[in-house]
Protein backbone atom coordinates (compact mmCIF):
# COMPACT_ATOMS: atom_id res chain seq x y z
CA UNK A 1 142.53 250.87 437.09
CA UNK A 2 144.92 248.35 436.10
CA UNK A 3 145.34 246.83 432.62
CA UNK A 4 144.91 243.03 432.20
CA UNK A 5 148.08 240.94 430.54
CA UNK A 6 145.82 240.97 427.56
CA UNK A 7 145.19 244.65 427.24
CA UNK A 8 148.81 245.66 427.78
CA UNK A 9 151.21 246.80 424.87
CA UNK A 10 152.02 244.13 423.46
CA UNK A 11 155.10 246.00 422.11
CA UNK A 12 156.33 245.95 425.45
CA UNK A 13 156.23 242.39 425.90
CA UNK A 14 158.07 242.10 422.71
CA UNK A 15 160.65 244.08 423.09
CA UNK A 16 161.57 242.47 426.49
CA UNK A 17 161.50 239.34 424.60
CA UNK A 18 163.98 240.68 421.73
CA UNK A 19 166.46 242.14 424.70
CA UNK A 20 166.07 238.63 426.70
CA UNK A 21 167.05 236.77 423.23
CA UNK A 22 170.29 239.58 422.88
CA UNK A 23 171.22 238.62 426.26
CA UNK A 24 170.79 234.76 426.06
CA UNK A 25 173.27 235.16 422.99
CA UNK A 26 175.94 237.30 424.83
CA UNK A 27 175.86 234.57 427.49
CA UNK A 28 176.36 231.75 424.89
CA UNK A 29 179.14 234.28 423.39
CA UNK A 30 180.51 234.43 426.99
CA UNK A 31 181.00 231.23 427.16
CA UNK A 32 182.10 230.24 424.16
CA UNK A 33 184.36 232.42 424.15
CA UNK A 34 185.88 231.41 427.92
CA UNK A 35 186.46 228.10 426.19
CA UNK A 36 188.41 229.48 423.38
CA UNK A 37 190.48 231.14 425.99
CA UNK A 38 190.29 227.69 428.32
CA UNK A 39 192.11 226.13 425.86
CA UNK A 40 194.29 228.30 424.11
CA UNK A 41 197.12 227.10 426.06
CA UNK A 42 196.73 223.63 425.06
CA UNK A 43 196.47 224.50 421.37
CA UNK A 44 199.89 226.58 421.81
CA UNK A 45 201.47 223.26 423.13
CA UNK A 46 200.27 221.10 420.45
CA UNK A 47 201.54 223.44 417.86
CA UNK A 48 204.54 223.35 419.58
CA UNK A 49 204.92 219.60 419.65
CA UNK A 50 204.98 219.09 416.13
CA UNK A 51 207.93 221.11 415.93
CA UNK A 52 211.34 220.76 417.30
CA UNK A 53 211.24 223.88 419.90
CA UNK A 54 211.10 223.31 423.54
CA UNK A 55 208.10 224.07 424.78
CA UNK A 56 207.30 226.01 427.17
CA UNK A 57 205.99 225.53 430.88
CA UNK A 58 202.06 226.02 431.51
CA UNK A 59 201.09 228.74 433.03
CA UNK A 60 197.41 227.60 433.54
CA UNK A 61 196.54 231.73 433.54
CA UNK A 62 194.34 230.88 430.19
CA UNK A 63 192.36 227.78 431.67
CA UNK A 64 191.24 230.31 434.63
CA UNK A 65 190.99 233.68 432.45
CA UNK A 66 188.72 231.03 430.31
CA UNK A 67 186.91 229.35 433.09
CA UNK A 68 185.89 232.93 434.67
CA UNK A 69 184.70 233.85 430.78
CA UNK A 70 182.66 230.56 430.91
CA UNK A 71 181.41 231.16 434.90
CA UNK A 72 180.48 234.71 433.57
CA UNK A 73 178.63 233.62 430.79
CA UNK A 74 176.66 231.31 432.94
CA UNK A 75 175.69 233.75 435.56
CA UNK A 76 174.52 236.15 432.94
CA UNK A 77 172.28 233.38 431.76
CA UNK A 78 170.94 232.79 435.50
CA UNK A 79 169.98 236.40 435.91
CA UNK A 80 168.44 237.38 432.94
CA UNK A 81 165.97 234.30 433.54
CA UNK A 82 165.09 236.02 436.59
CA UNK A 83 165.07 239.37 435.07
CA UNK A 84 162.68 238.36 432.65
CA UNK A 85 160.30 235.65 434.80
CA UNK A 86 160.36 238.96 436.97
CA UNK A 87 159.07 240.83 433.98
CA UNK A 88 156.25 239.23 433.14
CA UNK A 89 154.80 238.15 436.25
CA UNK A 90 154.63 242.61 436.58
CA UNK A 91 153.14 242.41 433.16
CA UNK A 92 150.27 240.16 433.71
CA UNK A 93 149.88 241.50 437.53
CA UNK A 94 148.72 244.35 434.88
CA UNK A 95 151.35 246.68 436.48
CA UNK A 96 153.67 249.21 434.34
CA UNK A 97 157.09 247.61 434.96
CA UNK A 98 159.48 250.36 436.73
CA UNK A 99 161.81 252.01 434.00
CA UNK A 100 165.52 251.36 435.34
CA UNK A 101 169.57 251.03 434.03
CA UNK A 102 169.96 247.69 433.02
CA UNK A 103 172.08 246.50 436.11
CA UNK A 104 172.60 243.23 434.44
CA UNK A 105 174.54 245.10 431.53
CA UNK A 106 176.44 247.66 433.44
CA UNK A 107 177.54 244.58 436.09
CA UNK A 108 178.88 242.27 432.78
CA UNK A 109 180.70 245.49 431.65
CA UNK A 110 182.38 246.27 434.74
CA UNK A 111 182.77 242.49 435.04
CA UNK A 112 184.72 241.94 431.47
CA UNK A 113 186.69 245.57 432.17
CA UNK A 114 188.06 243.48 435.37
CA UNK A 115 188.86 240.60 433.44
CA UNK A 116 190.44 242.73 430.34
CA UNK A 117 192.59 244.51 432.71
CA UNK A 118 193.78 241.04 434.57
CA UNK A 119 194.60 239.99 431.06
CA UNK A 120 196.44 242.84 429.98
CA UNK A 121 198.41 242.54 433.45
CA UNK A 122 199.00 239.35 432.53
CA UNK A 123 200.65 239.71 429.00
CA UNK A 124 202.60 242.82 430.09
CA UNK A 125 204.04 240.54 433.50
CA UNK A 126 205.16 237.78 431.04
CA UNK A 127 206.70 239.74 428.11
């Protein structure tokens, strides 16, 4: 017999809602970070300005290490809507939702390896 949405746990419905709250922040995080790393290159110019040094050509490698932060950021906030609308339309179908690896956090991880390593190519190609 299945449980209503009423009778469930409602620990389990909480602690969804405390992991879908982590992962809204690591998206924000993404992102603001992406920006940081956007516009990096244009704070390294300014600096530059005030002094006499040359500066140095752009690159543009920080705007789109920065803009594939932000586009990850956003896509992490697009699935763990699903994830979670998903969630609770099993909840109140008065199913047990299906214990699994969080995809969402192993694909970000192997997504932000990729981008570590492009950076790291990066910095060791122009040293």
């Amino acid at each position: 017999m299945k449980k209503s949405f009423k009778e469930a746990d409602p620990r389990i419905f909480w602690a969804k809602e405390r992991t879908f709250l982590a992962w809204i922040r690591t998206g924000l995080a993404l992102m603001g970070f992406g920006f940081v790393v956007a516009r990096f290159n244009l704070f390294l110019r300014m600096i530059q300005a005030r002094t006499d040094a040359p500066m140095p050509p752009p690159t543009g490698w920080s705007m789109w290490f920065g803009t594939l932060l932000v586009l990850l950021g956003v896509l992490v906030q697009f699935l763990v809507v699903v994830d979670y609308v998903r969630f609770v339309s099993v909840l109140k179908r008065g199913e047990t939702p299906e214990i699994k690896p969080s995809y969402l956090g192993i694909g970000i991880a192997l997504g932000l390896c990729l981008v570590g390593l492009l950076m790291a190519v990066y910095l060791v190609a122009n040293h």
